[in-house]
Protein backbone atom coordinates (compact mmCIF):
# COMPACT_ATOMS: atom_id res chain seq x y z
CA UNK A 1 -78.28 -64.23 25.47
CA UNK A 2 -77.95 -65.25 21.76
CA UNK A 3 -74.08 -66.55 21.35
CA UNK A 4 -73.49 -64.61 18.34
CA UNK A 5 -74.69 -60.51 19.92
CA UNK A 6 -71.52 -59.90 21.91
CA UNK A 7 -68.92 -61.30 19.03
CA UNK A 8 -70.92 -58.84 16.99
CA UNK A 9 -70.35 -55.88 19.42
CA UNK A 10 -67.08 -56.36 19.54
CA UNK A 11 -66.60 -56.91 16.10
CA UNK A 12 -68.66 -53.89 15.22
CA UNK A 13 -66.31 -51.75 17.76
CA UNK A 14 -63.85 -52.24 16.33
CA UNK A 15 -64.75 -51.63 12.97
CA UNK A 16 -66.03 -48.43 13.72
CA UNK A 17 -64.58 -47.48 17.04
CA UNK A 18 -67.73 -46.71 18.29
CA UNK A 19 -71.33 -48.13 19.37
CA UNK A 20 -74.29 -46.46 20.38
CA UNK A 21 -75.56 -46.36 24.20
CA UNK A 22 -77.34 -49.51 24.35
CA UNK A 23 -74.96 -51.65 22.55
CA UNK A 24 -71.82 -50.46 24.67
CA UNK A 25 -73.95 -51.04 27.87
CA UNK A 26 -74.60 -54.75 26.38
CA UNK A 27 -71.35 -54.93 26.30
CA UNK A 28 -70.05 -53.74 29.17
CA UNK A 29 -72.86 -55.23 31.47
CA UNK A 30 -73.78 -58.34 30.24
CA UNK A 31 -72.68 -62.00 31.17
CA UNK A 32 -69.91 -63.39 28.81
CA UNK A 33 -67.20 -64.59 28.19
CA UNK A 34 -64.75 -62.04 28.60
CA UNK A 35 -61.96 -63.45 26.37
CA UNK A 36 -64.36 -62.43 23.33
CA UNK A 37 -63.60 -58.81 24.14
CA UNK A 38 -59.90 -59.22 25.78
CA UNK A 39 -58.62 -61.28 22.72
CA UNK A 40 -59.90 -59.11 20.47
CA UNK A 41 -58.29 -55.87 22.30
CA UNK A 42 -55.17 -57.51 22.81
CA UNK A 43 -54.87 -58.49 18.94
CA UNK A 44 -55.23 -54.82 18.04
CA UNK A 45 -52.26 -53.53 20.32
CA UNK A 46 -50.52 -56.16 19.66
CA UNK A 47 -51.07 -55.33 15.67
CA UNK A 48 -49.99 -51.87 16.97
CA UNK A 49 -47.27 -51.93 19.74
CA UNK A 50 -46.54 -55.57 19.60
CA UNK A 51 -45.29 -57.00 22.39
CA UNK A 52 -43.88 -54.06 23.96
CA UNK A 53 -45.05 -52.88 27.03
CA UNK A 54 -44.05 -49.20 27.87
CA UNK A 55 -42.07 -48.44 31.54
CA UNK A 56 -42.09 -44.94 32.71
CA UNK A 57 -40.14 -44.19 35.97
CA UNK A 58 -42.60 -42.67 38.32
CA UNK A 59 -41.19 -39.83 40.91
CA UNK A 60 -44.16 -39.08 43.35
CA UNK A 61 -42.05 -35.96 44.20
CA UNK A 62 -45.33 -34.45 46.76
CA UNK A 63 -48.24 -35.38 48.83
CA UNK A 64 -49.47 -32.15 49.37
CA UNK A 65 -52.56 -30.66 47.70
CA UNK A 66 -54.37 -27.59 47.67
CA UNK A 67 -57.86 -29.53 46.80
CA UNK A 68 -59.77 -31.28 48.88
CA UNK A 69 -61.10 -33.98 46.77
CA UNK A 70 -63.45 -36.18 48.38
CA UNK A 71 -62.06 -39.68 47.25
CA UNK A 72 -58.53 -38.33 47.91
CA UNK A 73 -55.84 -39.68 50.64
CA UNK A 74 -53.87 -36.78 50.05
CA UNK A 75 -56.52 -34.00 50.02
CA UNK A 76 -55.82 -31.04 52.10
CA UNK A 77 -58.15 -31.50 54.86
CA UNK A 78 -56.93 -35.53 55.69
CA UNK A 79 -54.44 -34.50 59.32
CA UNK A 80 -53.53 -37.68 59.31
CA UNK A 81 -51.65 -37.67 56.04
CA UNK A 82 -47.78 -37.14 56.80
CA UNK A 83 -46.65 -34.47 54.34
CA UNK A 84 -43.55 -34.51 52.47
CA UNK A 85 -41.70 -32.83 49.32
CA UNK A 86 -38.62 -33.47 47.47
CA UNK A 87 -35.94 -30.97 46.67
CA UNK A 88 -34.75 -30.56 43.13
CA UNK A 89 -31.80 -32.56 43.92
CA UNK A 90 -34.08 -35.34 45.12
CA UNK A 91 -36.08 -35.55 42.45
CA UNK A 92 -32.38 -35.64 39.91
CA UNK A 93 -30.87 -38.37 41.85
CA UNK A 94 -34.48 -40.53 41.17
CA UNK A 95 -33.73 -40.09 37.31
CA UNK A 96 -29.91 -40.47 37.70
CA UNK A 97 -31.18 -43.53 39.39
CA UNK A 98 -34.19 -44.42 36.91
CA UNK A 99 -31.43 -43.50 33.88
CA UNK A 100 -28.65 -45.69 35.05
CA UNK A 101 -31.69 -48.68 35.18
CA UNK A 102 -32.48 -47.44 31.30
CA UNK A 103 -35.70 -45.50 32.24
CA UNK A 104 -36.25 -42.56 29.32
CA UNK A 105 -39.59 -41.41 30.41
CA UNK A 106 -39.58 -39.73 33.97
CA UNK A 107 -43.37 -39.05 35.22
CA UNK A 108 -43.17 -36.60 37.91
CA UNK A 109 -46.41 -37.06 39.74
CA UNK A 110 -48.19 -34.92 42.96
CA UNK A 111 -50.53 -33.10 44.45
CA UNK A 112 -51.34 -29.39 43.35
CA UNK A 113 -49.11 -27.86 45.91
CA UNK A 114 -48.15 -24.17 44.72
CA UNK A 115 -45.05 -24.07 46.96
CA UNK A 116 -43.55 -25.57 43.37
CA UNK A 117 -43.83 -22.46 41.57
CA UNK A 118 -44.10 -22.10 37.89
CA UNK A 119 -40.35 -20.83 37.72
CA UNK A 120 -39.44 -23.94 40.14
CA UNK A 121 -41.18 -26.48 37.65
CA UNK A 122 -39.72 -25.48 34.28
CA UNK A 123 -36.28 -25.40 36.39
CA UNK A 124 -36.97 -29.21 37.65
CA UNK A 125 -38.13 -29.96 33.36
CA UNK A 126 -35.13 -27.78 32.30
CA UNK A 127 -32.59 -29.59 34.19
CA UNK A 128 -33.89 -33.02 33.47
CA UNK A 129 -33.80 -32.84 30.15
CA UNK A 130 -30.43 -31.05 29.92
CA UNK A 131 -29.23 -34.25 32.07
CA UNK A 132 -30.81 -36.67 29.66
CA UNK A 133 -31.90 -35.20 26.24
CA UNK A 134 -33.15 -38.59 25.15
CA UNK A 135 -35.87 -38.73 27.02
CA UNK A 136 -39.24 -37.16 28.23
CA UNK A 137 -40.45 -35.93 30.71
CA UNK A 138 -44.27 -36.09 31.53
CA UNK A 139 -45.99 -34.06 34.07
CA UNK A 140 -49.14 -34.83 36.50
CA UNK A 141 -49.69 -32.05 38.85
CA UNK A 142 -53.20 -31.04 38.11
CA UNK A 143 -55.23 -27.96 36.82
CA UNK A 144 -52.57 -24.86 36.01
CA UNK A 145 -53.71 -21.72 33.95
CA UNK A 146 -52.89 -21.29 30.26
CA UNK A 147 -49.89 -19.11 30.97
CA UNK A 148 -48.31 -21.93 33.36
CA UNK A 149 -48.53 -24.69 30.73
CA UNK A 150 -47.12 -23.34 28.32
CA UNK A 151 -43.82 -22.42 30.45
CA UNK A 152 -43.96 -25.99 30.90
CA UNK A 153 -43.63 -26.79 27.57
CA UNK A 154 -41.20 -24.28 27.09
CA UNK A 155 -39.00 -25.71 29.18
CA UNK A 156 -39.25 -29.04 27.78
CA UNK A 157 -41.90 -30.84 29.18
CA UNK A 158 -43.54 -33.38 26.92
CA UNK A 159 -46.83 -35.24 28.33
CA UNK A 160 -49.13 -34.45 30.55
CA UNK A 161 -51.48 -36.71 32.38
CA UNK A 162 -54.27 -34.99 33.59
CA UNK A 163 -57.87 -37.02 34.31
CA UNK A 164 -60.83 -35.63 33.85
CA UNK A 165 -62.51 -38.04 36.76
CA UNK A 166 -65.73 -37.83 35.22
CA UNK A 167 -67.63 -36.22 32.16
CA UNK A 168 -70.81 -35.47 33.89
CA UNK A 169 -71.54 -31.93 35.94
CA UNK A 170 -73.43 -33.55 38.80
CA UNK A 171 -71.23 -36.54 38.94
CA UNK A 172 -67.96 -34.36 39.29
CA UNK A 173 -69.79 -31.93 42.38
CA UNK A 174 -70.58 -35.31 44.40
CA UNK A 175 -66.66 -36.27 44.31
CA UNK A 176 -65.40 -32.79 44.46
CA UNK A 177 -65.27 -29.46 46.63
CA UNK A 178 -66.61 -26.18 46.02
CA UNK A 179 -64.58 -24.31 43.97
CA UNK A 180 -63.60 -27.13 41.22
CA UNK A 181 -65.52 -27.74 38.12
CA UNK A 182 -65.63 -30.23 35.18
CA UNK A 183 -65.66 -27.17 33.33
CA UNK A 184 -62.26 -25.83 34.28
CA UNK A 185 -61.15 -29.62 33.89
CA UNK A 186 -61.81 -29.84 30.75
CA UNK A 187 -60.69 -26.60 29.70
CA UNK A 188 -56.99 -27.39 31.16
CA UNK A 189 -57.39 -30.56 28.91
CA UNK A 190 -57.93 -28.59 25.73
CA UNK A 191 -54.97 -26.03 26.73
CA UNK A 192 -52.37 -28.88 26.68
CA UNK A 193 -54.10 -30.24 23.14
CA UNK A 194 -53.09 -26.82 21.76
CA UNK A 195 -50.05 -26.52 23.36
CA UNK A 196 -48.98 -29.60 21.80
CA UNK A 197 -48.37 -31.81 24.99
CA UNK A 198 -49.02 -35.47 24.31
CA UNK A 199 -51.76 -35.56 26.53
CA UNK A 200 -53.30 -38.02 28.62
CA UNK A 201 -56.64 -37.71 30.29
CA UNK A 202 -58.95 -41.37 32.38
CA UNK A 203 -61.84 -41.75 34.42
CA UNK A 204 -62.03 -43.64 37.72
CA UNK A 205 -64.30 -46.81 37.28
CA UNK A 206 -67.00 -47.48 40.12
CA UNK A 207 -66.31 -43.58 41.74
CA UNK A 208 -69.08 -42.98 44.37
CA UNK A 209 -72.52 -42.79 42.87
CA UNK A 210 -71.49 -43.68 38.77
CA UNK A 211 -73.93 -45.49 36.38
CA UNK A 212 -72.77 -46.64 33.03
CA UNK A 213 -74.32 -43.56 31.77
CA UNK A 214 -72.03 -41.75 33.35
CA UNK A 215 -69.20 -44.13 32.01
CA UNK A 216 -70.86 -43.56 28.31
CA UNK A 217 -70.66 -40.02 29.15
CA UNK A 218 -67.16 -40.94 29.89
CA UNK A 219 -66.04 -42.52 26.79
CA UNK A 220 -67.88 -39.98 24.71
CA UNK A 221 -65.85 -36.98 26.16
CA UNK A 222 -62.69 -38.93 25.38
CA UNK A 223 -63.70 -39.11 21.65
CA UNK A 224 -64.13 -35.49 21.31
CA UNK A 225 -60.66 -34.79 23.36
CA UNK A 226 -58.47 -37.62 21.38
CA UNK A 227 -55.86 -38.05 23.96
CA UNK A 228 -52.45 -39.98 23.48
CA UNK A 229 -53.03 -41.10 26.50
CA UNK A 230 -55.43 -42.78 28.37
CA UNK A 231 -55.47 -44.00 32.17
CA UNK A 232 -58.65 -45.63 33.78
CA UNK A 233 -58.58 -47.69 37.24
CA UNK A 234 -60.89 -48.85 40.15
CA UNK A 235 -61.81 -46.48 42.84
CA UNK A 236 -60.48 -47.33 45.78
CA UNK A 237 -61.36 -45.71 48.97
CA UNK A 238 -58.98 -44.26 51.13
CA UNK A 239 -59.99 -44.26 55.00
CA UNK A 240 -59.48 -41.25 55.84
CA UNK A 241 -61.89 -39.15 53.16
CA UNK A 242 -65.47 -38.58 53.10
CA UNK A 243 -65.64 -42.05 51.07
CA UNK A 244 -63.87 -44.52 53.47
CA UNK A 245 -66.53 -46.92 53.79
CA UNK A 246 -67.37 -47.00 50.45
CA UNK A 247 -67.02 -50.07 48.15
CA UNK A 248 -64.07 -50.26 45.90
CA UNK A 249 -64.66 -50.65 41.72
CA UNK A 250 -65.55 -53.59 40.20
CA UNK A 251 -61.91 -55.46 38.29
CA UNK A 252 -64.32 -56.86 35.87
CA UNK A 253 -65.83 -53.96 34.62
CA UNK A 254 -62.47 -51.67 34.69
CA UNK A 255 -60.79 -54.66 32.42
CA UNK A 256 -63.68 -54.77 30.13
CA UNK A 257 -63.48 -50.99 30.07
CA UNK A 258 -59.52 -50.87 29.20
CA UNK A 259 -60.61 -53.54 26.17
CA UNK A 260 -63.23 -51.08 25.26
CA UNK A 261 -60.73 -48.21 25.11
CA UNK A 262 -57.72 -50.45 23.24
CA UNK A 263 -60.84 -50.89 20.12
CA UNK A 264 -61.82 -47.07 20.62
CA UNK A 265 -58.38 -45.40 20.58
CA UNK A 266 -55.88 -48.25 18.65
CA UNK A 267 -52.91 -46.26 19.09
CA UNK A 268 -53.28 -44.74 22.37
CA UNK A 269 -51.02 -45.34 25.33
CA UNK A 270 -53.15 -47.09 28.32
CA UNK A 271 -51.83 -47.44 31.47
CA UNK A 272 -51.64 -50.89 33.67
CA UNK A 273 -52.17 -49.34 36.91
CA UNK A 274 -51.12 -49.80 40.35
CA UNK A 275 -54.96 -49.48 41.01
CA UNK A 276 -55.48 -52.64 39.55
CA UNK A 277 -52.35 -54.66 41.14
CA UNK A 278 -53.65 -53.17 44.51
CA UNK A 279 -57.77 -54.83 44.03
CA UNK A 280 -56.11 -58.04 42.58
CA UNK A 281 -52.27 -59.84 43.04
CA UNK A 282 -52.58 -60.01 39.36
CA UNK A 283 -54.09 -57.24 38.51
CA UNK A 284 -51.49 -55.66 35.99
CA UNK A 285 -50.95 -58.64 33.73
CA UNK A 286 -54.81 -59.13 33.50
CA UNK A 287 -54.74 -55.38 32.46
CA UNK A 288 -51.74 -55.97 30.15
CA UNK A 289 -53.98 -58.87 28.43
CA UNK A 290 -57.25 -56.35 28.15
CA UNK A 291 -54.86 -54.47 25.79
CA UNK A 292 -53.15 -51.89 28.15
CA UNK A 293 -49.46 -51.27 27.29
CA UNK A 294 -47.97 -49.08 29.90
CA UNK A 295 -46.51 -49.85 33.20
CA UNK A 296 -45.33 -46.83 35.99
CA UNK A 297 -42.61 -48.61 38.11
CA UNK A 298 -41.50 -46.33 41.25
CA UNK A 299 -38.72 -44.81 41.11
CA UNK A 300 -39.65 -42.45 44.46
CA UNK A 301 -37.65 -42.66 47.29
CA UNK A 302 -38.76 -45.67 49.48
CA UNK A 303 -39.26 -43.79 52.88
CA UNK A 304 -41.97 -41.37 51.13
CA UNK A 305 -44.02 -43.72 48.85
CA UNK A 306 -45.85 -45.51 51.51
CA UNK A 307 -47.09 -41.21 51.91
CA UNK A 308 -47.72 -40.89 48.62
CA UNK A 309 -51.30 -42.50 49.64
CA UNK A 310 -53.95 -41.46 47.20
CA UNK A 311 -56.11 -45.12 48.35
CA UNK A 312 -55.86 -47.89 50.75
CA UNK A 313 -53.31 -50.69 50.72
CA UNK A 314 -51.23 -49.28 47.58
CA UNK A 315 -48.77 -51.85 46.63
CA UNK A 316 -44.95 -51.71 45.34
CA UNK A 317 -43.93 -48.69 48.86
CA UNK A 318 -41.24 -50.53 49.53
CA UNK A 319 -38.98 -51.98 46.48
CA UNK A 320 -35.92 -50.65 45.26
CA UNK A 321 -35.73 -48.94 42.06
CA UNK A 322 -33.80 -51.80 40.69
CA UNK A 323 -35.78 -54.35 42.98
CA UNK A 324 -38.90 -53.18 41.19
CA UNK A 325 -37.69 -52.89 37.99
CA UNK A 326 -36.26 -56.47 37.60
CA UNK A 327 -39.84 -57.89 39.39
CA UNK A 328 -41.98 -55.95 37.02
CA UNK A 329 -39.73 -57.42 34.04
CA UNK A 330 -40.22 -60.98 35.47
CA UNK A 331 -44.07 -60.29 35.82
CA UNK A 332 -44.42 -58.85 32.21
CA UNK A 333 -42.32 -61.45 30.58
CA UNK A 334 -44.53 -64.31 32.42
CA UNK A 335 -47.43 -62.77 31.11
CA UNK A 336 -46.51 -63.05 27.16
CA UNK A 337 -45.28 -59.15 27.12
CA UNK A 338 -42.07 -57.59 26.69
CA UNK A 339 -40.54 -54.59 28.98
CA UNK A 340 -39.34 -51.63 27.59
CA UNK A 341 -37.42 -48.74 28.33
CA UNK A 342 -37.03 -46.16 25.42
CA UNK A 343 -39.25 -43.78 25.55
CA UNK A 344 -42.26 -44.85 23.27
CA UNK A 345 -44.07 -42.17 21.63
CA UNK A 346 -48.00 -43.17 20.82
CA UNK A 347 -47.68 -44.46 17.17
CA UNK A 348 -49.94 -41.92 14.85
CA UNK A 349 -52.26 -43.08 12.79
């Protein structure tokens, strides 16, 4: 390949935060040098953010789910999964905790399990942020109606993280039940735009059966939706779903892909994910260099995160808060970053 096609890629993405199908496959499928595209990504956030990279205190607060995702260790049909929820009082003593370690954003994370009512939610948000006004709380717990959102918000919520898996019809049927639709997805997606949640949406990278048209697909929906927030990591199977045996996502292609994003979306908030630390011992910092500027420590309790098992062989189950915190720091620091704590709004353009 000529030398000079790929430093014009990049350069050309990001100029104009975009190329067209067969330039971005070029880019992401070719054989480089992938310091071209990292350097470049990591120049822009750190023009952006500079050094800072974002912690958010994760509370996995339950396992069970109503869906039955195919690609999903906690999907409602795997009996081997051992089940567990926290109380409201659990889930206050993991900020008290997260709080006292200087954690402002509190991520509370599960399956879509209904036993947490609507009413029980915005009492969880409420009394969190009455606790600790200076910080936010962001929300993962999956598709909700209109109505249910916006009592979120209401009560204080501030982010949610909801990924749209994939942007293609047939692509979302072969990883998901009856019953669920891209459709809905991205309706849910739009409802938290309006109702003024920063809002984060990601795709899996090498799911069952994607092509990098799908992943174009991918990376046009995100253009139209604009999140604040972006999360992407490798599939990894989980042994006991439909997709056990499957291979895992390629680390190459997810890091190129996070670079990618960083030149597409300048000011969003990307995640390092655990995905990555789990497919590579130094997974996160390699994300951290591909431009990603968020890290989700665990601020769970440790007898439940080792249940909290959405894939195989999911590291950090069982650190302490602090323990966690303090390696993470280490890790981060080593890597040319600096840890944060406050609660780190995406910068507007």
């Amino acid at each position: 390949m000529d030398n000079d096609i790929i430093p014009a890629l990049v350069q050309q993405l990001y100029l104009e935060k975009c190329l067209d199908g067969s330039r971005m496959k070029l880019l992401l499928g070719s054989e480089f040098d992938d310091d071209i595209l990292f350097n470049r990504a990591d120049d822009v956030r750190r023009q952006i953010y500079g050094k800072d990279v974002y912690l958010r205190g994760l509370i996995e607060f339950t396992n069970f789910c109503r869906n039955d995702c195919l690609y999903c260790g906690i999907r409602r049909n795997n009996r081997n999964a051992s089940r567990y929820r926290l109380t409201t009082e659990e889930i206050l003593a993991c900020c008290k905790e997260g709080y006292s370690l200087g954690y402002r954003t509190f991520v509370l994370q599960g399956g879509e399990d209904m036993y947490y009512t609507d009413k029980n939610i915005c009492s969880i948000v409420s009394r969190i942020k009455e606790s600790y006004p200076d910080c936010a709380v962001t929300l993962s717990i999956g598709e909700r109606s209109y109505e249910s959102y916006k009592a979120y918000r209401n009560a204080g919520a501030d982010r949610y993280l909801l990924r749209h898996e994939t942007a293609v019809d047939s692509h979302y049927s072969k990883l998901h039940p009856a019953g669920m639709s891209l459709e809905n997805r991205k309706r849910c997606l739009y409802y938290l735009k309006e109702l003024g949640f920063q809002t984060g949406s990601g795709f899996m990278v090498g799911s069952p059966f994607q092509t990098l048209d799908y992943i174009l697909a991918d990376l046009e929906f995100l253009k139209e939706l604009m999140p604040d927030m972006i999360g992407i990591g490798p599939f990894i199977p989980h042994r006991d779903t439909p997709f056990g045996e499957y291979k895992a996502g390629n680390l190459r292609l997810t890091l190129r892909l996070i670079s990618v994003l960083r030149l597409m979306f300048p000011y969003a908030l990307i995640p390092s994910t655990t995905a990555l630390g789990t497919i590579h011992p130094l997974g996160r910092e390699m994300g951290l260099r591909a431009g990603a500027n968020v890290v989700m420590p665990n601020l769970s309790p440790v007898d439940v995160r080792e249940k909290y098992a959405l894939y195989n062989d999911k590291i950090c189950t069982g650190e302490e808060s602090a323990q966690c915190r303090e390696c993470l720091e280490k890790r981060i620091d080593a890597a040319g970053y600096r840890a944060v704590t406050d609660i780190g709004n995406v910068k507007r353009i």
